[in-house]
Protein backbone atom coordinates (compact mmCIF):
# COMPACT_ATOMS: atom_id res chain seq x y z
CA UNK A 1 0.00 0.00 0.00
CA UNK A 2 1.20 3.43 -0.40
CA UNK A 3 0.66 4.60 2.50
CA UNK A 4 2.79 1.98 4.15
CA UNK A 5 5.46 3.02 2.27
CA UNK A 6 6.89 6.43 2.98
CA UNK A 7 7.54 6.96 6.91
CA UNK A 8 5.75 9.46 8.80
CA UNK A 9 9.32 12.00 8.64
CA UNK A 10 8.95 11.96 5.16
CA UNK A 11 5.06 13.00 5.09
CA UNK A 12 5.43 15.49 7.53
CA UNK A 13 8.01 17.11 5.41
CA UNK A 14 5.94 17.38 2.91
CA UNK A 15 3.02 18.45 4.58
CA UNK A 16 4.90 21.37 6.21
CA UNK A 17 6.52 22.79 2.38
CA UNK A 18 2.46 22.49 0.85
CA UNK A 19 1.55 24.11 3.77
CA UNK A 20 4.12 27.20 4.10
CA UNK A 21 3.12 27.61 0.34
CA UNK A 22 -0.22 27.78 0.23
CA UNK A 23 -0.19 29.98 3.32
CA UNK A 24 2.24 32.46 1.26
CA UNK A 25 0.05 31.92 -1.79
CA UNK A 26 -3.12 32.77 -0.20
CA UNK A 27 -1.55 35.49 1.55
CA UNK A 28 -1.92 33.92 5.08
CA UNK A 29 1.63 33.97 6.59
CA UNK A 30 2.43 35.24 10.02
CA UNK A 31 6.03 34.40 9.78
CA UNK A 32 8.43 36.98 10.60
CA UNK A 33 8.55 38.35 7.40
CA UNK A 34 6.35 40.50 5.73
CA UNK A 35 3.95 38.59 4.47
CA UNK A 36 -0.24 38.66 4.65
CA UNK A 37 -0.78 37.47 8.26
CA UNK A 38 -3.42 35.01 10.43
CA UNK A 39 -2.89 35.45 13.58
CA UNK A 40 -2.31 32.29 15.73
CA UNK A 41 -4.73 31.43 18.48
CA UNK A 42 -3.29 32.36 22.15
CA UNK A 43 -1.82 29.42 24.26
CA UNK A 44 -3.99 27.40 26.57
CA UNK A 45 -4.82 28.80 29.53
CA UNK A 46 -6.91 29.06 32.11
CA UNK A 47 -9.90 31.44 31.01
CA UNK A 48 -10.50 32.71 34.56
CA UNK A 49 -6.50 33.49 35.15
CA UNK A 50 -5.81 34.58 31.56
CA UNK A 51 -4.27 37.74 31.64
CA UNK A 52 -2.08 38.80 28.99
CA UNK A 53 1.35 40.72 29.64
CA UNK A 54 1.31 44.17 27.68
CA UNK A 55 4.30 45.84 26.28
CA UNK A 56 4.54 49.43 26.60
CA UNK A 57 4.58 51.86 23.81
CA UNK A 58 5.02 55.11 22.95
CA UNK A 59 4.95 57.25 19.63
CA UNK A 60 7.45 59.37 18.36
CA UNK A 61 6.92 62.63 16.54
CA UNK A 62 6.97 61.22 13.07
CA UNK A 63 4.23 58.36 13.68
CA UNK A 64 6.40 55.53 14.29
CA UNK A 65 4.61 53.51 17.21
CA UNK A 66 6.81 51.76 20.05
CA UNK A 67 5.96 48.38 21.28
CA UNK A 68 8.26 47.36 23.47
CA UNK A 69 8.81 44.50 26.66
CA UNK A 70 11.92 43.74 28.89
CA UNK A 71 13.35 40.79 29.01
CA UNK A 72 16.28 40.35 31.50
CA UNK A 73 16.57 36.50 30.70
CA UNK A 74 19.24 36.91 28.42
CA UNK A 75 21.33 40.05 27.22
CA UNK A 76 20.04 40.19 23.39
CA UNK A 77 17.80 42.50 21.91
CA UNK A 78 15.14 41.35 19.14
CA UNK A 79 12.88 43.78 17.16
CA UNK A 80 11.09 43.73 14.17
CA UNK A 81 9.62 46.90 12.07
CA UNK A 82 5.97 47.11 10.34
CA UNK A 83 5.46 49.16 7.30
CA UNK A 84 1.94 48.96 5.90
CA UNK A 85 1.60 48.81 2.24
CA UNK A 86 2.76 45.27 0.19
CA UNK A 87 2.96 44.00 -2.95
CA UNK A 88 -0.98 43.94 -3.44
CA UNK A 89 -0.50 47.89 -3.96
CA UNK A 90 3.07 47.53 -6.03
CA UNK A 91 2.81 49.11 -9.65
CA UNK A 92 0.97 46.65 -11.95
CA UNK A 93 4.19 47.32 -14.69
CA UNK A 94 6.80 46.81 -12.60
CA UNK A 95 5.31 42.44 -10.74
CA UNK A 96 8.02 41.24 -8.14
CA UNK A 97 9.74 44.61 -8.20
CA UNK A 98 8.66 45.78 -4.48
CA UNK A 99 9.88 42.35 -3.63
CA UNK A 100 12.62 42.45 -4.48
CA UNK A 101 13.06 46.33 -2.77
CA UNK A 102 12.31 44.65 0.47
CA UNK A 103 15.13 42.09 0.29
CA UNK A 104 17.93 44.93 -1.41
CA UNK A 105 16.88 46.69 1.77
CA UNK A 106 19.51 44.91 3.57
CA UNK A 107 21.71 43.26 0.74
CA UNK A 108 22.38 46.20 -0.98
CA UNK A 109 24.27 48.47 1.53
CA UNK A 110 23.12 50.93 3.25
CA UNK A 111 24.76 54.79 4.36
CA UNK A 112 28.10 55.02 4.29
CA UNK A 113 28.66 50.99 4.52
CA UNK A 114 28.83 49.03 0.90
CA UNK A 115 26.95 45.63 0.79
CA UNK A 116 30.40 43.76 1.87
CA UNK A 117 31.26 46.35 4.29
CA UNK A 118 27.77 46.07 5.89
CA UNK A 119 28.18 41.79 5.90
CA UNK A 120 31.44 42.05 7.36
CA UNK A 121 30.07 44.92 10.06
CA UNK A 122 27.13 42.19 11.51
CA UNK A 123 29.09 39.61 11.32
CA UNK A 124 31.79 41.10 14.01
CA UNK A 125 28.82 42.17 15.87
CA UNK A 126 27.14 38.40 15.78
CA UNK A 127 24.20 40.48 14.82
CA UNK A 128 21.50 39.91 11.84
CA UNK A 129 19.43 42.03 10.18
CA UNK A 130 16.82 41.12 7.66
CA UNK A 131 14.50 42.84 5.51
CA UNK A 132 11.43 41.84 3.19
CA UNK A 133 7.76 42.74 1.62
CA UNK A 134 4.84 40.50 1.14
CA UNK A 135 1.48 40.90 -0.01
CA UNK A 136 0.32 43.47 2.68
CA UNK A 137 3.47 45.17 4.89
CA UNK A 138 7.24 45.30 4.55
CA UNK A 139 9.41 44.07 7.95
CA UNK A 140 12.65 44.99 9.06
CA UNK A 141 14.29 42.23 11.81
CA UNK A 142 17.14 43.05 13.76
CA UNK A 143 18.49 40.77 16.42
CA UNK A 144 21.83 41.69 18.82
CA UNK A 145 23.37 41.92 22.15
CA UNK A 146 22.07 44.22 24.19
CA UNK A 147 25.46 46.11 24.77
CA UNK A 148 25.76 46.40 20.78
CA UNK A 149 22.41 48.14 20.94
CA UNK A 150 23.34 51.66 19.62
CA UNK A 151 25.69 50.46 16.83
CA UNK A 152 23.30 47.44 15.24
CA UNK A 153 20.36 50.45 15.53
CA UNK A 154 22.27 52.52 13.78
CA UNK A 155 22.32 50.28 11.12
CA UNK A 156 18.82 49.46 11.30
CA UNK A 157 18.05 53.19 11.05
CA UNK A 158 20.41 53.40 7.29
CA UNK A 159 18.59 49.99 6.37
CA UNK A 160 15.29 51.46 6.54
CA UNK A 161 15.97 55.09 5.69
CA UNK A 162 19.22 55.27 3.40
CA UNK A 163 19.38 51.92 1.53
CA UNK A 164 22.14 52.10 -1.41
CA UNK A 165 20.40 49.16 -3.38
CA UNK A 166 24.19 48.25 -5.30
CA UNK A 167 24.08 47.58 -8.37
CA UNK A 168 26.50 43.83 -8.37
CA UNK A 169 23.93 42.98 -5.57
CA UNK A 170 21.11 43.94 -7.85
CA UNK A 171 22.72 41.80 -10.47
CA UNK A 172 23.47 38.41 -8.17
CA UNK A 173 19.79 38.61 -7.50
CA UNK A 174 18.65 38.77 -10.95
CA UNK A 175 20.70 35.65 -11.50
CA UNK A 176 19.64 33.80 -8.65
CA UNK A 177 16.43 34.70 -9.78
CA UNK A 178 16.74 33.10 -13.11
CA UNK A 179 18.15 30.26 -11.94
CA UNK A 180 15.59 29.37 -9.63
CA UNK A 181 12.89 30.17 -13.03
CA UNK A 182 14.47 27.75 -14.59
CA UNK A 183 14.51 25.31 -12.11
CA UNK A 184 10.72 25.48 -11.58
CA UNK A 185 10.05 22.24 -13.74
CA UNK A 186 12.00 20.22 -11.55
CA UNK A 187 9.91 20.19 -8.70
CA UNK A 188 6.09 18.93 -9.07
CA UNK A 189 4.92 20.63 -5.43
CA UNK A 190 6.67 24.22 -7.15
CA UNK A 191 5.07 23.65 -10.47
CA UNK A 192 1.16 22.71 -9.64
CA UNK A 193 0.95 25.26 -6.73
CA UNK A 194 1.88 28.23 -9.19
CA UNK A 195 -0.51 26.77 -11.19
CA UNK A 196 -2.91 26.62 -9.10
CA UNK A 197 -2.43 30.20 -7.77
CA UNK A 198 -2.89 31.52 -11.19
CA UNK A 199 -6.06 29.55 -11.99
CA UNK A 200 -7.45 30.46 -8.44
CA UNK A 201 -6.22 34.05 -8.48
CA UNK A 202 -6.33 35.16 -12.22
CA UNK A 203 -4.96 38.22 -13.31
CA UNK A 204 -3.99 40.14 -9.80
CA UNK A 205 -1.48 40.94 -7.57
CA UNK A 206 -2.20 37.23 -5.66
CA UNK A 207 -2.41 35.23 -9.02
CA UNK A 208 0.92 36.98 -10.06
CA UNK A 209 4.34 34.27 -11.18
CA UNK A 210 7.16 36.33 -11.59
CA UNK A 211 9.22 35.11 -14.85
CA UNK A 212 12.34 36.08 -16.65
CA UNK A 213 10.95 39.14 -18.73
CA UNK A 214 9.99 40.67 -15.09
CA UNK A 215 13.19 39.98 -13.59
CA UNK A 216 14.85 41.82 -16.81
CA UNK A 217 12.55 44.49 -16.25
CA UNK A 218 13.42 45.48 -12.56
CA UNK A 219 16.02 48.19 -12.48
CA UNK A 220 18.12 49.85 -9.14
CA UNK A 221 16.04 53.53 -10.56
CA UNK A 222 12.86 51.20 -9.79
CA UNK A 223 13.57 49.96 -6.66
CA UNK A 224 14.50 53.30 -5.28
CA UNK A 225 11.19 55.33 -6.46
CA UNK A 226 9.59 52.46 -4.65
CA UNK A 227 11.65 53.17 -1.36
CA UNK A 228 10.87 56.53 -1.60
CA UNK A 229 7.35 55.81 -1.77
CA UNK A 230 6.54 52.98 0.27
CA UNK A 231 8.88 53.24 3.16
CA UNK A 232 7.25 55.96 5.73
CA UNK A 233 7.38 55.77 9.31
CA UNK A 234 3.52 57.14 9.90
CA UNK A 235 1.65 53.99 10.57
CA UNK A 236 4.62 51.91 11.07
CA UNK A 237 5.25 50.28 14.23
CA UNK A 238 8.23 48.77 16.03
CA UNK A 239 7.83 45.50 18.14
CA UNK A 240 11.35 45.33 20.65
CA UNK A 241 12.35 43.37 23.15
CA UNK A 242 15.62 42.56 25.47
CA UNK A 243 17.46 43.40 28.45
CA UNK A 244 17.39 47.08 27.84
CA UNK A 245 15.90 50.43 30.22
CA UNK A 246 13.10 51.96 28.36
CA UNK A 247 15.12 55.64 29.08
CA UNK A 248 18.06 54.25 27.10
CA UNK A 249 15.84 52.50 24.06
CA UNK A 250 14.10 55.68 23.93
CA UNK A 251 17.25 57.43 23.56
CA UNK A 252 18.80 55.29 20.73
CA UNK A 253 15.26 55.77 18.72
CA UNK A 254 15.06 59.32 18.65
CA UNK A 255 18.75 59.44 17.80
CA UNK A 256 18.40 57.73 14.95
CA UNK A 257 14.55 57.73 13.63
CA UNK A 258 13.69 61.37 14.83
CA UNK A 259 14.46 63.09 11.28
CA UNK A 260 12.71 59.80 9.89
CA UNK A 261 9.77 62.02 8.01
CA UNK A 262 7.49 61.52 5.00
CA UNK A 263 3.73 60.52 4.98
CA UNK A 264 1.98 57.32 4.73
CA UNK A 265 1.50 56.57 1.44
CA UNK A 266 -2.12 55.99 -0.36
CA UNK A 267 -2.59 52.68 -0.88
CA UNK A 268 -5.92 52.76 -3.08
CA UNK A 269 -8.27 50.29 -3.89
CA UNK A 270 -7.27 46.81 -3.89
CA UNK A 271 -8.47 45.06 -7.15
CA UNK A 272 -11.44 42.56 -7.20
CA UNK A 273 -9.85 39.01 -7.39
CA UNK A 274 -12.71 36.88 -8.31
CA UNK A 275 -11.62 33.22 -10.23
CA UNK A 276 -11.26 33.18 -13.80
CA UNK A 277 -10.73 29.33 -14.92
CA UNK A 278 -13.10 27.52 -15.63
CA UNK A 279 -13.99 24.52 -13.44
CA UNK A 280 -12.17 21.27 -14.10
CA UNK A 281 -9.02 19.23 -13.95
CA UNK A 282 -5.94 20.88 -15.19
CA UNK A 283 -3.07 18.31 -16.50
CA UNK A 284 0.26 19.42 -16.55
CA UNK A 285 2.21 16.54 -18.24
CA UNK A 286 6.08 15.99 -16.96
CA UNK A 287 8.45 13.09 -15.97
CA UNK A 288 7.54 12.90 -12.75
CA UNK A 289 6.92 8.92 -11.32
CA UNK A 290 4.51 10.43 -8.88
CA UNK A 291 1.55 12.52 -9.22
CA UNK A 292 0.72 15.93 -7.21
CA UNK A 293 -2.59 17.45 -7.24
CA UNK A 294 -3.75 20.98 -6.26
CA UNK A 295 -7.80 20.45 -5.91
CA UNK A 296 -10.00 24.03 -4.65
CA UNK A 297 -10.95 27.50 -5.34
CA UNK A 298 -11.53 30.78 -3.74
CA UNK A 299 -11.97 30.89 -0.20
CA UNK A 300 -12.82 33.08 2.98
CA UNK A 301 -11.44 36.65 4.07
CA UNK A 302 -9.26 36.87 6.85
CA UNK A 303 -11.78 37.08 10.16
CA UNK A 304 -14.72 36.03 8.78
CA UNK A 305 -17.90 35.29 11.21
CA UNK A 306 -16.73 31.53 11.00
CA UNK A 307 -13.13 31.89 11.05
CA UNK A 308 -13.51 29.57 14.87
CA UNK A 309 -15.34 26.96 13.50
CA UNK A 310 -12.80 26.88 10.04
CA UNK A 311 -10.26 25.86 12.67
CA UNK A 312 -12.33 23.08 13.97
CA UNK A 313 -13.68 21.96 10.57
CA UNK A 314 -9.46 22.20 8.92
CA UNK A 315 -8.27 19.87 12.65
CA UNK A 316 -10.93 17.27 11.73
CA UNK A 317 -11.04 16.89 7.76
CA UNK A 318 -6.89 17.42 6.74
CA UNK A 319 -5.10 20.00 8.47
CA UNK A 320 -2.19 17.80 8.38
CA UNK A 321 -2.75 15.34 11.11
CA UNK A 322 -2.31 11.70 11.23
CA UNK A 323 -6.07 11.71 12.97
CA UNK A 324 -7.71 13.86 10.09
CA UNK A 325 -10.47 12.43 8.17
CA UNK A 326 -8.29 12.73 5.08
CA UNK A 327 -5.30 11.48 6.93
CA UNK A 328 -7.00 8.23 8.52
CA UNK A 329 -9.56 7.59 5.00
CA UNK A 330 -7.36 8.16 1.70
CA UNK A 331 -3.65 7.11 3.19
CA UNK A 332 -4.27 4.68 6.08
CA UNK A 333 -7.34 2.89 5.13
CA UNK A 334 -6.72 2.92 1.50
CA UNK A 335 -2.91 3.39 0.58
CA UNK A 336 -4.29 5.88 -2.49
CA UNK A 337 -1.88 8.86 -0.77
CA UNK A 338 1.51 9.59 0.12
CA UNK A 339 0.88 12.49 2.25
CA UNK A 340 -2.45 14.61 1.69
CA UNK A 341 -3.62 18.15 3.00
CA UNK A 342 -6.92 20.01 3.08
CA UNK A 343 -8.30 22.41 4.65
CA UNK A 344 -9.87 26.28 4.18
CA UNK A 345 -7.36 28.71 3.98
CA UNK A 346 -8.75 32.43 5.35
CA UNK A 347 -6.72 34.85 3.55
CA UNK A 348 -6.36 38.66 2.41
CA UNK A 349 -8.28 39.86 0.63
CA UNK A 350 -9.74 36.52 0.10
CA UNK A 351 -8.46 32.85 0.86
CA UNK A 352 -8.33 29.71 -0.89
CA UNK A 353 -10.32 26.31 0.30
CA UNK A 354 -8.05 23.68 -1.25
CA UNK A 355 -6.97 19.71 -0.96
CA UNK A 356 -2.77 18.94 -1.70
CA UNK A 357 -2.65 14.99 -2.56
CA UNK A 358 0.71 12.97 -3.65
CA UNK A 359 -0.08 9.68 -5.06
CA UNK A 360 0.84 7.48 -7.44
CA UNK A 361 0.43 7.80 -11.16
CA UNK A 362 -2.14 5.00 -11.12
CA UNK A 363 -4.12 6.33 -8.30
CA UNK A 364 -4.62 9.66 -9.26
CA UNK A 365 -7.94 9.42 -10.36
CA UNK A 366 -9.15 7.22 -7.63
CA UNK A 367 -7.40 9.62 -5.02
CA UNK A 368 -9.03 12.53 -6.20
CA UNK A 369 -12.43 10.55 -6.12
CA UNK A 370 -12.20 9.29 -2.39
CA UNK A 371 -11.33 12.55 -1.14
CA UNK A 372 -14.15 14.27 -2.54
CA UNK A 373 -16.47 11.29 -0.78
CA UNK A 374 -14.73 12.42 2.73
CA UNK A 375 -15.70 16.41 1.50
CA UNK A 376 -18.71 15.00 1.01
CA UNK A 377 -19.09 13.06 3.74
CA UNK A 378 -17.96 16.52 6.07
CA UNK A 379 -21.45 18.25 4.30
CA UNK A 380 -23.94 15.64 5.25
CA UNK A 381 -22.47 13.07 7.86
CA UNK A 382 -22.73 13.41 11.66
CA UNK A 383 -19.97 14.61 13.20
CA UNK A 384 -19.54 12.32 16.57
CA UNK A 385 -19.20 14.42 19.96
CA UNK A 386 -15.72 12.79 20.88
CA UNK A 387 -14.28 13.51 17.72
CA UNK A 388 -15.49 17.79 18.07
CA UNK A 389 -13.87 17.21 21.81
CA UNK A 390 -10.44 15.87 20.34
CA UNK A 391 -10.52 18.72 17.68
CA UNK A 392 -10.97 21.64 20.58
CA UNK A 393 -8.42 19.95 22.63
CA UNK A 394 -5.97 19.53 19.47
CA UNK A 395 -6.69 23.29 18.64
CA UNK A 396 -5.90 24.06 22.03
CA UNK A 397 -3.24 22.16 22.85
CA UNK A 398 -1.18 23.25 19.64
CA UNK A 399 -1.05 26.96 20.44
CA UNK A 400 0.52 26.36 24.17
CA UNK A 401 4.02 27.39 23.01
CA UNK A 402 3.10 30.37 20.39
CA UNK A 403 3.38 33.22 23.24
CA UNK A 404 6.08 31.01 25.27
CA UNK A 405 8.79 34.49 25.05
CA UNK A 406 8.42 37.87 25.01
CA UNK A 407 9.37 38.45 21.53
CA UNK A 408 6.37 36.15 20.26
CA UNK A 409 3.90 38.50 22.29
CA UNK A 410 5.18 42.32 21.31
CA UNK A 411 5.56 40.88 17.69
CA UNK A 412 1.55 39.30 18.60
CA UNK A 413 0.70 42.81 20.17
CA UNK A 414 1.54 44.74 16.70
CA UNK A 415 0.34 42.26 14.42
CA UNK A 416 -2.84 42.43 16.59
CA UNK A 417 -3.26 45.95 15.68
CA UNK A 418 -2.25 46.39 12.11
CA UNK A 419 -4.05 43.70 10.84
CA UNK A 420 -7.13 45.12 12.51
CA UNK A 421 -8.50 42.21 14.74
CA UNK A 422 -10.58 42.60 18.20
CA UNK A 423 -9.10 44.36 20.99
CA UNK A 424 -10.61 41.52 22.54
CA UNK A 425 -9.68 38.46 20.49
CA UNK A 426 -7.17 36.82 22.64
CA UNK A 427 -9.32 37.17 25.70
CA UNK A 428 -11.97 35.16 23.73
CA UNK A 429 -10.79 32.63 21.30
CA UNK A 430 -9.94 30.17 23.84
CA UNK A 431 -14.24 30.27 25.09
CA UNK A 432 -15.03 30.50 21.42
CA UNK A 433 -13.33 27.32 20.37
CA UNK A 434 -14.64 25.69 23.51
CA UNK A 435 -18.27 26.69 22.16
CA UNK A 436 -17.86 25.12 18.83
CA UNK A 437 -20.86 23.30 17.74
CA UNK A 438 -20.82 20.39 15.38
CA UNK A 439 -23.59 22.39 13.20
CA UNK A 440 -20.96 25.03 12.98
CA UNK A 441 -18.65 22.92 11.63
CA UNK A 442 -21.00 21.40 9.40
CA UNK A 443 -21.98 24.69 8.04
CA UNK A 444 -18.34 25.54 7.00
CA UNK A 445 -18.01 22.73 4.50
CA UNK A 446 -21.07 23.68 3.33
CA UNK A 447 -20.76 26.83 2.50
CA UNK A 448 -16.95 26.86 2.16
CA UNK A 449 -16.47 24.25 -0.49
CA UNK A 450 -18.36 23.96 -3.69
CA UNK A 451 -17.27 20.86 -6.11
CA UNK A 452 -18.75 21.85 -8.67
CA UNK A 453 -16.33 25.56 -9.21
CA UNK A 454 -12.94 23.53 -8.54
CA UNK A 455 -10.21 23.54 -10.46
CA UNK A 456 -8.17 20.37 -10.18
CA UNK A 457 -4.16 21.09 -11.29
CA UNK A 458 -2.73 17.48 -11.83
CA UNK A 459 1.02 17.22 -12.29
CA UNK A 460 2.36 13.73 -13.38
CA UNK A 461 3.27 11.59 -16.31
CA UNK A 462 1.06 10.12 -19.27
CA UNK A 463 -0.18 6.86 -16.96
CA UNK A 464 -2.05 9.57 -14.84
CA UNK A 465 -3.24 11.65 -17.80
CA UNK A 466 -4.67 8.23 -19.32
CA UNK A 467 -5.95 7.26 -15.95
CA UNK A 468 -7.73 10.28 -15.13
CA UNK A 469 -9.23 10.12 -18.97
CA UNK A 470 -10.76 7.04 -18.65
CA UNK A 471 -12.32 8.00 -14.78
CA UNK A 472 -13.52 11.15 -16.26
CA UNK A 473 -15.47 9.88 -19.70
CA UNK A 474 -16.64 6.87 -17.32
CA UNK A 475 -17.70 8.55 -14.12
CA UNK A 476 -18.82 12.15 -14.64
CA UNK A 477 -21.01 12.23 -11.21
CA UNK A 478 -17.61 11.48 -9.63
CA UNK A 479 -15.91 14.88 -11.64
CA UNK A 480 -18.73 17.98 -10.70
CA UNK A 481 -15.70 20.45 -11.67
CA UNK A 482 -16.06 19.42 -15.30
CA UNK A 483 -13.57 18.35 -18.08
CA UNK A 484 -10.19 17.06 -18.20
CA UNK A 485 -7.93 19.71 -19.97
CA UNK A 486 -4.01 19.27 -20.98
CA UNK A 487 -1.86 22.82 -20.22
CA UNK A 488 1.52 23.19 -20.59
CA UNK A 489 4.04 24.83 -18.15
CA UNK A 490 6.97 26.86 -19.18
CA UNK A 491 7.90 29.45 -16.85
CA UNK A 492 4.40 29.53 -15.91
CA UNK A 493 0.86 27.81 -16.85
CA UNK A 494 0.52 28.24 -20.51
CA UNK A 495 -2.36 27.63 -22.94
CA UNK A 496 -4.64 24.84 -21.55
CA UNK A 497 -6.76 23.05 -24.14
């Protein structure tokens, strides 16, 4: 059986790679970076004692908000800026270029320090510093010891306000970049989740695949109009912590961030991302002994009124468990699966409800088929009591060590506020997931999945093209998406027919 084959290392490895990449293709990352962010649940805790440590914070003159938390465990200092505005406002002609801004940030140089010079300045220090955008804010990460804390600021401050963006750095990028284009075709999980995203996304900002004429495109003139207008300190807020006085933190800031100046720049209107593709199963053909499918569509908005019971219903039907419904039915029971995913996907502005399978060639069809009858099953089944009681304690008990230092809650305590969730929402998830109902849960795969607007992206070799032909033309009831279509895949999906 398949699923007897690969060991549980080897699934959870793959679980966790689909799983950081639909998150960043969905725009639902909280990582430290900057991209689109869900906030994880609070740890378990007594709701009676609960009472959760604030930083303080201050503003200075120029808007830039202050978050910050002692720490005298150990003599290091972490922080991590917030600049609102990501690639979902970037200039349509210029895809990947703000990107790519964020990351020349800190490669580039910055002041009076060359790219090398700067490199060679940290690494005496033992500090880091590292910069990116994603789809809705920009970060700047510093880490050092907390005697260093007035140089590696320093350089912070000429990271964030006087970037030199060098040209040879520019240039190692750009052929990194290419590289890595050309590479695509050589991974199956790389090659159907671009896919995917452009199927699910169409023509916007989410749905974008940077390729080689873009990376041509980007010039050092572009990435510093986009500094200039993007990087403001209104609205932008700095989470801190270490074994520092407030007096002397304060000090270093307004040293180096007072003459910061410049207004927050207009964002606009985000465009309407609504899914163009028609409905149906998407074959990419490539010499690959092992098929991997991308099966879903558009999903919820960050924070909608069901985001509580999402959780439960993604912990009981394939949020990567060995005890998930998926998990237990397509790889245990029936060997169809290497490792398989599924789940609904809240995102900004909109999510993604989507199943990740790897099977075998000859099983693609029948994988695809069997985990539609568990979807299925999810809509009009009864969900048993003890299996709602393991979810909430699973849900729970997962989230015990996401606030476990004081550098996961300032960093929680800004992304709190710029991402515009409850005042309250810590002090009531934990009673909210305890009142989960099993008709809640029921209602999400409802409402949340609809079979019949998929889009199936199927990567694999001509025994799973043939295989899936045959299921198709024979079972149509099975296939609600519709039609099997062949695409081809260059440096992205091509013409599909």
């Amino acid at each position: 059986m398949v699923g007897e084959k690969g060991s549980k290392s080897s699934v959870a490895a793959f679980l966790a790679v689909v799983i950081a990449t639909l998150l960043m293709l969905s725009g639902c990352s909280s990582g430290a970076a900057g991209r689109s962010a869900v906030i994880p649940p609070p740890p378990e805790v007594d709701l009676d004692e609960y009472e959760q440590q604030a930083p303080q914070s201050w503003q200075l003159a120029n808007g830039m908000t202050v978050y910050f938390l002692y720490d005298e465990e150990i003599p290091i200092l972490r922080g991590t800026f917030y600049i609102p505005g990501g690639t979902l406002w970037e200039p349509q002609e210029l895809p990947g270029a703000l990107q790519v801004m964020g990351q020349q940030m800190r490669q580039g140089g910055a002041g009076e320090l060359s790219a090398d010079e700067l490199d060679l300045e940290l690494e005496k220090l033992a500090a880091a510093i590292g910069t990116e955008y994603g789809s809705e804010f920009g970060t700047i990460s510093f880490s050092c010891l907390s005697s260093d804390a007035p140089r590696v600021l320093s350089l912070v401050a000429d990271v964030v306000r006087n970037p030199r963006f060098q040209q040879d750095r520019l240039e190692l990028w750009k052929g990194q970049a290419f590289e890595s284009i050309k590479r695509r075709r050589d991974d199956p999980n790389t090659v159907a989740s671009l896919a995917f995203k452009q199927l699910v996304y169409g023509d916007t900002p989410l749905g974008q695949v940077l390729v080689a004429e873009d990376v041509r495109r980007i010039d050092r003139i572009d990435l510093l109009r986009l500094h200039r207008q993007f990087v403001k300190p209104a609205g932008s807020a700095l989470a801190i912590t270490g074994k520092i006085s407030r007096r002397e933190l304060e000090e270093i800031l307004e040293k180096n961030f007072s003459g910061w100046g410049g207004v927050s720049p207009a964002l606009g209107e985000l465009p309407e991302i609504n899914m163009k593709a028609e409905p149906g199963v998407y074959f990419i053909q490539l010499p690959f002994s092992q098929s991997t499918v991308y099966l879903g569509h558009l999903g919820p908005q960050r924070l909608s009124s069901d985001h509580i019971a999402i959780e439960g219903f993604n912990t009981i039907f394939g949020g990567g468990d060995f005890g998930s419904r998926l998990m237990k039915r397509i790889r245990t029971e029936l060997g169809l699966v290497y490792a398989i995913f599924g789940g609904v996907i809240p995102g900004f502005p909109v999510g993604q409800a989507v199943m990740v399978l790897q099977t075998k060639s000859e099983s693609t069809a029948p994988a695809i088929v069997e985990s539609l009858d568990v979807l299925s099953d999810m809509k009009d089944g009864v969900l048993d009591q003890a299996e709602l009681e393991q979810a909430r304690k699973s849900i729970k008990n997962s989230f015990i060590f996401r606030l476990d230092t004081p550098d996961d809650l300032v960093r929680r305590t800004v992304l709190l506020k710029l991402l515009k969730y409850p005042k309250d929402y810590d002090l009531t998830y934990l009673g909210k997931v305890s009142a989960m109902t099993p008709e809640e849960i029921k209602a999400v795969a409802q409402s949340r999945w609809h079979p019949d607007k998929m889009v199936a992206v199927v990567v694999g070799n001509e025994t799973a093209y043939n295989a899936l032909k045959e299921d198709i033309l024979a079972r149509p009831d099975k296939y609600p998406m519709g039609g099997l279509k062949r695409c081809t895949f260059d440096q992205r999906l091509r013409s599909c027919s």
